[in-house]
N, C-alpha and C. Protein backbone atom coordinates (compact mmCIF):
# COMPACT_ATOMS: atom_id res chain seq x y z
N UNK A 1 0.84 -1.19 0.00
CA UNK A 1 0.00 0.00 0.00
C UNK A 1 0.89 1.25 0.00
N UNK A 2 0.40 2.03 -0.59
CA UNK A 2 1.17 3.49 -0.53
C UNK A 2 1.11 4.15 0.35
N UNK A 3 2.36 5.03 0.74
CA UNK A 3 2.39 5.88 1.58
C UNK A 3 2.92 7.72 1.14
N UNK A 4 2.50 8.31 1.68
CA UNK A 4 2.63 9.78 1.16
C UNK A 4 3.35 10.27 2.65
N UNK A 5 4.37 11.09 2.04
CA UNK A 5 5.46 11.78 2.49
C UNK A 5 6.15 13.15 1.87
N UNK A 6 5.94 13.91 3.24
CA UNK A 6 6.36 15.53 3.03
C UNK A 6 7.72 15.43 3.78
N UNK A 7 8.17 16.49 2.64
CA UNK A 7 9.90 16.55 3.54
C UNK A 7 10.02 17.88 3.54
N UNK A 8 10.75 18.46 4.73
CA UNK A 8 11.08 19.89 4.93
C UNK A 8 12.52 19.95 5.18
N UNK A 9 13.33 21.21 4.85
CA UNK A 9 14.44 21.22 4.44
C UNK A 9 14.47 22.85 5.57
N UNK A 10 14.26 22.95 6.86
CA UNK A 10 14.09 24.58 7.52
C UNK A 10 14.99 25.40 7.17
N UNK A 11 15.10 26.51 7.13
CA UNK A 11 16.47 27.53 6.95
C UNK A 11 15.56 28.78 6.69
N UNK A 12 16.61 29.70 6.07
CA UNK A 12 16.29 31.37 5.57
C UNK A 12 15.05 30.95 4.35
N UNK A 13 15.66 30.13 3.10
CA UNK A 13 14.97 29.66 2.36
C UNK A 13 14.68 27.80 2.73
N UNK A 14 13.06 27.60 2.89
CA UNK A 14 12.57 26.77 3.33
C UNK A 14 12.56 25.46 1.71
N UNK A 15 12.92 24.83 1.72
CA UNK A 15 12.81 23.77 1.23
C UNK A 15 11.98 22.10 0.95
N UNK A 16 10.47 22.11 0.41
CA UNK A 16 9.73 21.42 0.88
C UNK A 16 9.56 20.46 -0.39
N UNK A 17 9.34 19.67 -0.30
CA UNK A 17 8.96 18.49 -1.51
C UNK A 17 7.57 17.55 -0.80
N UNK A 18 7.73 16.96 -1.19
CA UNK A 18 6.27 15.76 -1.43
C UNK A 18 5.58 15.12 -2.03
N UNK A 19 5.07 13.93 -2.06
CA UNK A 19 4.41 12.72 -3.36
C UNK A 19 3.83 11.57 -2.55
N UNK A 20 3.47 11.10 -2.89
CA UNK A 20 3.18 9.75 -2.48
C UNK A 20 3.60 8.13 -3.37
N UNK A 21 4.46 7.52 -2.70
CA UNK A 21 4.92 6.40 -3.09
C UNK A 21 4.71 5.17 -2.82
N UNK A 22 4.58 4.13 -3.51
CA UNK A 22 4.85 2.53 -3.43
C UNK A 22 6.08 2.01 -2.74
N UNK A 23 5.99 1.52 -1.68
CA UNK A 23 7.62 1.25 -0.94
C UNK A 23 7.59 0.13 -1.23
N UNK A 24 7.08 -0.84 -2.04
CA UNK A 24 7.03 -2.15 -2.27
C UNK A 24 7.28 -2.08 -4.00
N UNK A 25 7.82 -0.79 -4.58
CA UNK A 25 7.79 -0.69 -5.91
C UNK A 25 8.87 -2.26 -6.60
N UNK A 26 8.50 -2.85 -7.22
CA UNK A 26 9.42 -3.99 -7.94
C UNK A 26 11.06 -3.39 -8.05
N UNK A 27 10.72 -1.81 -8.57
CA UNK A 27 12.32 -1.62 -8.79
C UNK A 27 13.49 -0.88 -7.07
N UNK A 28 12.92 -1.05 -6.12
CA UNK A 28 12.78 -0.47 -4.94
C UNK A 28 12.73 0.76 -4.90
N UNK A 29 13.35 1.34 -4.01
CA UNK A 29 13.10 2.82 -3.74
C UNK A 29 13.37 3.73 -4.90
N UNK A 30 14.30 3.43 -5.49
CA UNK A 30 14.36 4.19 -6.87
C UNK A 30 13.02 3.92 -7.68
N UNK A 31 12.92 2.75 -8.05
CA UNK A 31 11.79 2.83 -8.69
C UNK A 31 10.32 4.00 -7.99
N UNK A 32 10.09 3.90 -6.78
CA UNK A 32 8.83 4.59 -6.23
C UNK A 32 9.11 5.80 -6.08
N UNK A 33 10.28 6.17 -6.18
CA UNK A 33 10.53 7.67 -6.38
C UNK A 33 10.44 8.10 -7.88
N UNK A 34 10.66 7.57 -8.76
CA UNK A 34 10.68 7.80 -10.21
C UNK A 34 9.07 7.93 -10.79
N UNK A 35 8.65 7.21 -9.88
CA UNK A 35 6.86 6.84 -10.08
C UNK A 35 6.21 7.04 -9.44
N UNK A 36 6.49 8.23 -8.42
CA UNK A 36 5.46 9.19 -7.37
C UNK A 36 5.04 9.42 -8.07
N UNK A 37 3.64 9.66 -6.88
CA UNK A 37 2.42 10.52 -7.76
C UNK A 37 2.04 11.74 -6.78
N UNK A 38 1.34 12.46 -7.60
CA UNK A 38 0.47 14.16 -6.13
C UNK A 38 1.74 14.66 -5.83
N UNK A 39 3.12 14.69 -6.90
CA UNK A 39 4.44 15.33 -5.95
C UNK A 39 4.52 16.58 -6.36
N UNK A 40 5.16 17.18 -5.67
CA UNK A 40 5.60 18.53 -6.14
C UNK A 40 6.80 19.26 -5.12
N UNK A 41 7.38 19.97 -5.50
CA UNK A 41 8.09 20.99 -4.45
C UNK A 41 8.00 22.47 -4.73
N UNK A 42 8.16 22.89 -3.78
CA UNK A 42 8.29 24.50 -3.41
C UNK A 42 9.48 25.57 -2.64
N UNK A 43 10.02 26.32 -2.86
CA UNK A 43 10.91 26.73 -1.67
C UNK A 43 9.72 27.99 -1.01
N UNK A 44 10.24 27.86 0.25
CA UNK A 44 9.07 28.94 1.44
C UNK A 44 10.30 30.06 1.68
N UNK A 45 10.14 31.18 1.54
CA UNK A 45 10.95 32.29 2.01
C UNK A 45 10.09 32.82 2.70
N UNK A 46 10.80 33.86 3.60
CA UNK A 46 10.47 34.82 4.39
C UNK A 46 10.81 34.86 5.35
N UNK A 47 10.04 35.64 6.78
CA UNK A 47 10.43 35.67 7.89
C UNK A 47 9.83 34.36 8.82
N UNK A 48 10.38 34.07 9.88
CA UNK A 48 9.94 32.20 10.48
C UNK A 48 8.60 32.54 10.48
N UNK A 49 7.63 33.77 11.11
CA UNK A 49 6.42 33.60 11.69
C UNK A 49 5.87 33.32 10.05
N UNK A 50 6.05 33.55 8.73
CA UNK A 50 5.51 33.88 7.29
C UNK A 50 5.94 32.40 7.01
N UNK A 51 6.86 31.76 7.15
CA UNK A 51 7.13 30.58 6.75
C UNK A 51 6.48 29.52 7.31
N UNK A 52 6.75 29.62 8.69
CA UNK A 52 5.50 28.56 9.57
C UNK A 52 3.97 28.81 8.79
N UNK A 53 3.66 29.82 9.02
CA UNK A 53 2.12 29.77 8.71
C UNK A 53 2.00 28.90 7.16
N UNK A 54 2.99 29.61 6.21
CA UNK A 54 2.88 28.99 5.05
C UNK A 54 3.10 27.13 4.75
N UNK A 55 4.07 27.09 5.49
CA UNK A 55 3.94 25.41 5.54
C UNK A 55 3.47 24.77 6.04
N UNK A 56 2.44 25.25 7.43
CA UNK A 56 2.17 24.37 8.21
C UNK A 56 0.81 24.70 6.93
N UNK A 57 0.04 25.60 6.27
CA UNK A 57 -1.28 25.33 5.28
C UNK A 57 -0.46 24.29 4.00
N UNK A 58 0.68 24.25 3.95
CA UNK A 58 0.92 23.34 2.40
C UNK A 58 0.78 21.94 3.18
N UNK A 59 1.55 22.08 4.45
CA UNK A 59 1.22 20.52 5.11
C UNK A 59 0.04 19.87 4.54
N UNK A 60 -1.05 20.92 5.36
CA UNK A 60 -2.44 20.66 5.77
C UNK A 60 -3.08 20.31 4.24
N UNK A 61 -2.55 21.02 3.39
CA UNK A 61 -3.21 20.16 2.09
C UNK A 61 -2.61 19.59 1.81
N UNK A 62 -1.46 18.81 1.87
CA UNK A 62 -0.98 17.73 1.20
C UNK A 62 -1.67 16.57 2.29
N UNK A 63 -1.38 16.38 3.37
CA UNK A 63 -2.13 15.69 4.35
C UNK A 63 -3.36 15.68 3.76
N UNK A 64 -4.92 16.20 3.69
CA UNK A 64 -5.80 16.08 3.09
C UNK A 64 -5.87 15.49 1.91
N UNK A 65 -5.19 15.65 0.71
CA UNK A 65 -4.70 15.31 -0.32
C UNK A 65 -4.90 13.69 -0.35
N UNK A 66 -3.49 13.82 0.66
CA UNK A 66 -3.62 12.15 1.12
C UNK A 66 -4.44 11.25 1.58
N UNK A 67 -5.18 11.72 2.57
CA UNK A 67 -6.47 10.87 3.17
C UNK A 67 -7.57 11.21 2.41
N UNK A 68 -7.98 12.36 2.25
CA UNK A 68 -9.37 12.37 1.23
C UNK A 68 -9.70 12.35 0.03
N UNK A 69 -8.36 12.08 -0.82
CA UNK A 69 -8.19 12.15 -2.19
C UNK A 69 -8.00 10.84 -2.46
N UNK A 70 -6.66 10.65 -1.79
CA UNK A 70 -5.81 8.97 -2.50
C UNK A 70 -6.72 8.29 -1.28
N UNK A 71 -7.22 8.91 0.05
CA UNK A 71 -8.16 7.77 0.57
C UNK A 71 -6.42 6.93 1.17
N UNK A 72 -5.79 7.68 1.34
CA UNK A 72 -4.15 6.58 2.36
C UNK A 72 -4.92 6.37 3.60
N UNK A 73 -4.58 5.72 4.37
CA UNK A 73 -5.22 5.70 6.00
C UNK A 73 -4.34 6.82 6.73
N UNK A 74 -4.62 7.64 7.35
CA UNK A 74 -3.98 8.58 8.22
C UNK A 74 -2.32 7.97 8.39
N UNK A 75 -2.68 7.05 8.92
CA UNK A 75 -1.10 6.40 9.72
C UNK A 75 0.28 6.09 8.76
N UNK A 76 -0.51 6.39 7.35
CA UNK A 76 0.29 6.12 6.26
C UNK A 76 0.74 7.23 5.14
N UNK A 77 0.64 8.53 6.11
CA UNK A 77 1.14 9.37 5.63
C UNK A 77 2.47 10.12 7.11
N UNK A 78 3.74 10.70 6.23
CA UNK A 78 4.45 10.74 7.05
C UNK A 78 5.27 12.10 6.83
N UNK A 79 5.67 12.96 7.88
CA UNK A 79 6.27 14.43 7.65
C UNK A 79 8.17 13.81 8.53
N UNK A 80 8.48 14.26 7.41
CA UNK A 80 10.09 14.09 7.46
C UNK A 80 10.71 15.52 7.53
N UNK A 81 11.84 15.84 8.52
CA UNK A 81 12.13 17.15 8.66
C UNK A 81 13.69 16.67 8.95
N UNK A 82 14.77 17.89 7.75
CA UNK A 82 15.92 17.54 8.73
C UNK A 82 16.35 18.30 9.94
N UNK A 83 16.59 17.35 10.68
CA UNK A 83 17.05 17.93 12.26
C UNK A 83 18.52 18.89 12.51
N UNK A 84 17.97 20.11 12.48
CA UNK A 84 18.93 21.10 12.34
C UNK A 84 19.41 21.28 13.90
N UNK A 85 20.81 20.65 13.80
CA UNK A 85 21.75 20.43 15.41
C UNK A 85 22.91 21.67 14.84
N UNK A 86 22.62 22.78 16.07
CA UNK A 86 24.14 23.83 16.11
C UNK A 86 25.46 22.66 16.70
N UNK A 87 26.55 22.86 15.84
CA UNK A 87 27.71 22.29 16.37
C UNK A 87 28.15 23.77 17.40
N UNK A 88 29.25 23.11 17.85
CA UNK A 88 29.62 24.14 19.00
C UNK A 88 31.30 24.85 17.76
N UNK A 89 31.43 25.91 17.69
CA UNK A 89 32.44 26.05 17.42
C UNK A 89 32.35 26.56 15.51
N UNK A 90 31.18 25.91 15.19
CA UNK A 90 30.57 25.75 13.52
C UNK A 90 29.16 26.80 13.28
N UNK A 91 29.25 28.10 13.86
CA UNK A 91 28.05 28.41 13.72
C UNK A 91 28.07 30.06 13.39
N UNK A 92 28.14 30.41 12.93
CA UNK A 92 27.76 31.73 11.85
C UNK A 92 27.35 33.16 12.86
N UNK A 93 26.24 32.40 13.79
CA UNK A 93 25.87 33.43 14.83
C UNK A 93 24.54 33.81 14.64
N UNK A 94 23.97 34.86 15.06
CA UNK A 94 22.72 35.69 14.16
C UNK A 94 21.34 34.39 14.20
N UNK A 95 20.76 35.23 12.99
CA UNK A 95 19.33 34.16 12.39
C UNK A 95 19.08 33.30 12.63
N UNK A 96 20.36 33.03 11.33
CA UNK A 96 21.21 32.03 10.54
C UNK A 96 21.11 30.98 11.09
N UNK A 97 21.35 31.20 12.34
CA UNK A 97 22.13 29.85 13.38
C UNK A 97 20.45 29.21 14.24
N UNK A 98 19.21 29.99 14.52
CA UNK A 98 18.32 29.83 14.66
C UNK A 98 16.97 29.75 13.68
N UNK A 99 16.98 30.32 13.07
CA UNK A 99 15.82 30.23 12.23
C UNK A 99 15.49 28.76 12.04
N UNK A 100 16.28 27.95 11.66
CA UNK A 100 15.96 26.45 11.27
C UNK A 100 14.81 26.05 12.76
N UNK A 101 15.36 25.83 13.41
CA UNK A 101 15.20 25.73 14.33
C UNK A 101 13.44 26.48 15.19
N UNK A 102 13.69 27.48 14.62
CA UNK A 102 11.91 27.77 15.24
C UNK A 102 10.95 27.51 13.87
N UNK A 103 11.65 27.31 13.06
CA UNK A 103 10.73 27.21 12.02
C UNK A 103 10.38 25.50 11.83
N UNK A 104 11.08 24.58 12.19
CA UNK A 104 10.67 23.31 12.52
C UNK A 104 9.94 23.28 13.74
N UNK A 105 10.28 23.84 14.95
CA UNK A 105 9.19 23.61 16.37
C UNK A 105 7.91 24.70 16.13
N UNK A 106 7.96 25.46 14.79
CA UNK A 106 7.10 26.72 14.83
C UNK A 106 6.01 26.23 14.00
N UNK A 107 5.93 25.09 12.94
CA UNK A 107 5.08 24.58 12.21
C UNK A 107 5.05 22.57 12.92
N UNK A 108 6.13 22.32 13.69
CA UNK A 108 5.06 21.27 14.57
C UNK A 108 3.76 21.72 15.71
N UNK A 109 4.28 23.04 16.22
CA UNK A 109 3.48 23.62 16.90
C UNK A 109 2.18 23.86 16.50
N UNK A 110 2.41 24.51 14.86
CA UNK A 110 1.09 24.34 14.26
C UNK A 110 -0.45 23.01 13.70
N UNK A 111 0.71 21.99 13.88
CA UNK A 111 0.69 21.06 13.65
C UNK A 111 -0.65 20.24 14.97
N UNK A 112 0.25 20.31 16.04
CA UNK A 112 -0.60 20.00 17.75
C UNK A 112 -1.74 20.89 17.40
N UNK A 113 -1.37 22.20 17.18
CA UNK A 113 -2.88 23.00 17.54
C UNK A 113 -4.02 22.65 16.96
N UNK A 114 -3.42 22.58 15.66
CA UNK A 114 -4.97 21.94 14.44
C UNK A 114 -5.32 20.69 15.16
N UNK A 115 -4.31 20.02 15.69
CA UNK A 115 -5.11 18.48 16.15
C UNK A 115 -6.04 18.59 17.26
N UNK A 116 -5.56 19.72 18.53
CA UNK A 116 -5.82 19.88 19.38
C UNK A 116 -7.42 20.32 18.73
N UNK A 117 -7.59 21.71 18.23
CA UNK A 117 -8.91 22.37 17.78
C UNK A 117 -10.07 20.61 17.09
N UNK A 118 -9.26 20.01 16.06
CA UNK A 118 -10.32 18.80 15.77
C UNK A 118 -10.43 17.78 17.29
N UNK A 119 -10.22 17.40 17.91
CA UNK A 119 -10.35 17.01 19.08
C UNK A 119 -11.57 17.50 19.61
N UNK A 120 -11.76 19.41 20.31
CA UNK A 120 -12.33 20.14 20.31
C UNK A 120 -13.92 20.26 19.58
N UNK A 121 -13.36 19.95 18.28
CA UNK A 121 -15.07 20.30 17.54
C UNK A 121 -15.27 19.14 17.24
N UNK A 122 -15.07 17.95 17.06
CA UNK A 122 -14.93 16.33 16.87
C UNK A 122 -15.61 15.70 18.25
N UNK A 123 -15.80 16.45 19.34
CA UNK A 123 -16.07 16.17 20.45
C UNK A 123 -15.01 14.81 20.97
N UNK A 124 -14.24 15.15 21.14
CA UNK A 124 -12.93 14.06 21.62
C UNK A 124 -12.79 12.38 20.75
N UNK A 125 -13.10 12.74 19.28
CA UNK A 125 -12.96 11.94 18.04
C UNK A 125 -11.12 12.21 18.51
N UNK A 126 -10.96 10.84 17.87
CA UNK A 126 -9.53 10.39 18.13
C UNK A 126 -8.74 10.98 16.37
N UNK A 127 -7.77 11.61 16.51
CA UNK A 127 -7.17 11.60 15.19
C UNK A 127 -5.47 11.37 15.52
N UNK A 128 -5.42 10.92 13.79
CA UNK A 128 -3.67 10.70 13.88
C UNK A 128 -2.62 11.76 13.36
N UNK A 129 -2.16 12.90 14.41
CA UNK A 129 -1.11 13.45 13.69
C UNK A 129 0.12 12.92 13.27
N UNK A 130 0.49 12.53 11.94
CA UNK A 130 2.06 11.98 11.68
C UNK A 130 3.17 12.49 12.74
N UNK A 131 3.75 11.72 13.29
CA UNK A 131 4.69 12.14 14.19
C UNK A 131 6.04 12.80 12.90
N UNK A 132 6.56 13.93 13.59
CA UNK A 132 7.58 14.49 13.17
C UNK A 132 9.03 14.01 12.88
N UNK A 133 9.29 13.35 12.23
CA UNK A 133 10.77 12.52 11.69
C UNK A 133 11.80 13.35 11.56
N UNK A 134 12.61 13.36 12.35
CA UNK A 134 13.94 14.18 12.24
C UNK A 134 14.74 13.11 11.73
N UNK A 135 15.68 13.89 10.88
CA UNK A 135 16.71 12.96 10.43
C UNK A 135 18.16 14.49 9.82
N UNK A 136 18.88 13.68 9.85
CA UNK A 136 20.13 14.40 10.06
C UNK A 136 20.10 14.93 8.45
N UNK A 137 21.03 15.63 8.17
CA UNK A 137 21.60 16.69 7.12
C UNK A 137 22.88 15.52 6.51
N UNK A 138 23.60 15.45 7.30
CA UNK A 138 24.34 13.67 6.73
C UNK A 138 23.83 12.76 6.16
N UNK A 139 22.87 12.18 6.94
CA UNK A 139 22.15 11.00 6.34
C UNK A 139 21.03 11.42 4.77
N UNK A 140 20.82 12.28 4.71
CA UNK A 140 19.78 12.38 3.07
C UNK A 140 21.60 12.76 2.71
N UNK A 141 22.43 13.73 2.72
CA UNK A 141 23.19 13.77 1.81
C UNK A 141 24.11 12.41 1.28
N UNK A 142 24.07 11.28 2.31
CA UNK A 142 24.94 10.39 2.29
C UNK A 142 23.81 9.58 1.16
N UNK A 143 22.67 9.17 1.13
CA UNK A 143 21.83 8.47 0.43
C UNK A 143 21.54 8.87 -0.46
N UNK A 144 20.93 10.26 -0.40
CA UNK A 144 20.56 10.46 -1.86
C UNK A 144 21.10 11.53 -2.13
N UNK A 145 22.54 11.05 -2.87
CA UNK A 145 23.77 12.15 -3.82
C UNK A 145 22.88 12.96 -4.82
N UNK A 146 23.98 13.79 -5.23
CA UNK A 146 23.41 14.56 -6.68
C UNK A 146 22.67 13.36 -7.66
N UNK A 147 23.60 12.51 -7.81
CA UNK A 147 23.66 11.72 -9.01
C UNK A 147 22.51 11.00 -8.83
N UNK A 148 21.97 10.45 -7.90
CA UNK A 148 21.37 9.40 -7.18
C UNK A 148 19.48 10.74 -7.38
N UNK A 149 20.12 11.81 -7.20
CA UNK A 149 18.16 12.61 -7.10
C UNK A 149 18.43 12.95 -8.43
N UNK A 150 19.29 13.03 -9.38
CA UNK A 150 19.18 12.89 -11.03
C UNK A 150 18.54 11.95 -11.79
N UNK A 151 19.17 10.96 -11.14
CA UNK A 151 18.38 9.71 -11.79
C UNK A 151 17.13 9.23 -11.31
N UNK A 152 16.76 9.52 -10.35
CA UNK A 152 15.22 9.65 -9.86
C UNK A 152 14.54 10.33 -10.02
N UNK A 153 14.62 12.03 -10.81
CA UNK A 153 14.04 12.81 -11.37
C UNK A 153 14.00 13.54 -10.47
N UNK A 154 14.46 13.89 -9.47
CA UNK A 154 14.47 14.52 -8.34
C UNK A 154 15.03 15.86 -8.17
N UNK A 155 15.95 16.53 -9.29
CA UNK A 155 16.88 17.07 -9.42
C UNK A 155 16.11 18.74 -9.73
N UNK A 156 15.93 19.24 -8.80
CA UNK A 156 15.16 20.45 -9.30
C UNK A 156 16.60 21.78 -8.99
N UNK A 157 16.17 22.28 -11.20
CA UNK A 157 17.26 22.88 -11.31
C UNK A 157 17.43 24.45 -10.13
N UNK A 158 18.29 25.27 -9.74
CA UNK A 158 18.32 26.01 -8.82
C UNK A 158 17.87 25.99 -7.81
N UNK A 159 17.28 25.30 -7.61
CA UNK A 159 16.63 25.32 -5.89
C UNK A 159 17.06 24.04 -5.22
N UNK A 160 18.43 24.66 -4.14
CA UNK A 160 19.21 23.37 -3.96
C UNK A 160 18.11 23.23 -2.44
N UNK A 161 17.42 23.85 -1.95
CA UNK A 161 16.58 23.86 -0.89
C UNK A 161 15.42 22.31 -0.82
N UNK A 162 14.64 22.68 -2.68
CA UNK A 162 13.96 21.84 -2.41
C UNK A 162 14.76 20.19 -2.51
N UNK A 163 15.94 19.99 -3.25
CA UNK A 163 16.83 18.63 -3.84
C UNK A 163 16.77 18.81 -2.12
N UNK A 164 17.34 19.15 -1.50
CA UNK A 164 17.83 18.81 0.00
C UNK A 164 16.00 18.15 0.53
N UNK A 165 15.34 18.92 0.23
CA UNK A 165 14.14 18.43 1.04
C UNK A 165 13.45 16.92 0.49
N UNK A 166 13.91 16.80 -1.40
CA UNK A 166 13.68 15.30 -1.24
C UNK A 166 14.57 14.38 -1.29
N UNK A 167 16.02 15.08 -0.77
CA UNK A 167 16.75 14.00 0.14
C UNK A 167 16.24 13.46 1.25
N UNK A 168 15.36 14.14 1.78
CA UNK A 168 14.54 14.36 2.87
C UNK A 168 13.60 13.01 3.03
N UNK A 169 12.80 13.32 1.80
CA UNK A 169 11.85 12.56 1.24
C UNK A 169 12.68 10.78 1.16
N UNK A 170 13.61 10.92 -0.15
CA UNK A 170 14.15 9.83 -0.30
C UNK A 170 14.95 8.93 0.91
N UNK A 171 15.22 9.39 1.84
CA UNK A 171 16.16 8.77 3.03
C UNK A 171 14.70 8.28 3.83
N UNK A 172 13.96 9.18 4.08
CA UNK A 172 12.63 8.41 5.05
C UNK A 172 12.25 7.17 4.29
N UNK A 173 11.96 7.19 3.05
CA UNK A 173 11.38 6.08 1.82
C UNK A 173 12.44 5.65 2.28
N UNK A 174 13.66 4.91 1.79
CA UNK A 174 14.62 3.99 1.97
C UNK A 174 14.39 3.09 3.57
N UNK A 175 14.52 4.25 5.02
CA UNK A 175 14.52 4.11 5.88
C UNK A 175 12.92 2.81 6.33
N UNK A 176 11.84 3.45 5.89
CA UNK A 176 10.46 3.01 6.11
C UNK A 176 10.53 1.94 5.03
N UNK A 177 11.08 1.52 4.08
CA UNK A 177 11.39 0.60 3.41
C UNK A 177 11.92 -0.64 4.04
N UNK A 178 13.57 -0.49 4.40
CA UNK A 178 13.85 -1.24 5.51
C UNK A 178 13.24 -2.00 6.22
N UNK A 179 12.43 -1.12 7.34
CA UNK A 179 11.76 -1.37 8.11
C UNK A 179 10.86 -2.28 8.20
N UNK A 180 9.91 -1.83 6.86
CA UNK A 180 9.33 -2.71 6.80
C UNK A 180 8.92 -4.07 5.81
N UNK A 181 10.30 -3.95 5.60
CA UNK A 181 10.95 -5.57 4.59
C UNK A 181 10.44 -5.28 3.10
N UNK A 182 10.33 -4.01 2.84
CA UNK A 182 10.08 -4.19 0.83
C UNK A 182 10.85 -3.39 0.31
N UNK A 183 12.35 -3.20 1.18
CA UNK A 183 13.39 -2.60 0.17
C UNK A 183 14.09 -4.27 -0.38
């Protein structure tokens, strides 16, 4: 069964991709990346409070997308974010060095509230928010190289924001693949 997956890439310029894939594709993960469907990417600029608001609404329709369109079961859609860690000694200072950082806890935040409000008007109806997947800045670059989001079609020209975000994408697919025995 398919699963649909958003990847976020936080920074100055926000980096977002998304599709929904076959993790059981015959040709594995390459193959279900080559043969997403509902994908697209975007880069989000602005200031964190303009960026949160904006991604946490692209979330919210791609999520919808997923359950009321393709009809996925909630639990089978998944938000991948890379986990932006300050090294000590490696850090620029300023924004720069934060922005990632409220802009990932600034659109999970958004994230709880919407669940919290359906809870609320649902009269304590149970729903599934995708838990938040951090994964390192190493690990999508180590998996999915230049060469590797070329040949998957992945390769979106100038916007190295969104390629980083479906490194994003592609390392969770590989990872949830694994996992669950159809890589």
């Amino acid at each position: 069964m398919n699963i649909g997956i958003f990847g976020m890439d936080p920074g100055g310029h926000t980096g977002l991709a998304w599709g929904i894939f076959d993790p059981s594709h015959p040709e594995g993960v390459a193959g279900a990346l080559r043969d997403r469907m509902n994908a697209g990417s975007i880069t989000v600029e602005g200031d964190e409070r303009t960026q949160i608001k904006e991604i946490a609404s692209i979330w919210s329709s791609f999520y919808s997308a997923c359950v009321r369109s393709a009809l996925l079961p909630p639990n089978r859609v998944w938000f991948a974010c890379e986990d932006f860690i300050l090294k000590p000694g490696e850090t620029a200072g300023g924004k720069d060095s934060t922005s990632p950082i409220a802009i990932i806890w600034g659109v999970e935040g958004y994230r709880m509230g919407r669940e919290d409000e359906w809870h609320k008007h649902k009269r304590g109806a149970k729903s599934k928010r995708p838990e938040l997947m951090l994964q390192t800045a190493g690990e999508a670059k180590q998996y999915a190289t230049n060469a590797r989001l070329k040949d998957w079609g992945l390769w979106v020209v100038g916007r190295e924001h969104e390629r980083s975000a479906w490194s994003h994408v592609a390392t969770f697919l590989k990872r949830y693949s694994i996992q669950h025995g159809q890589s």
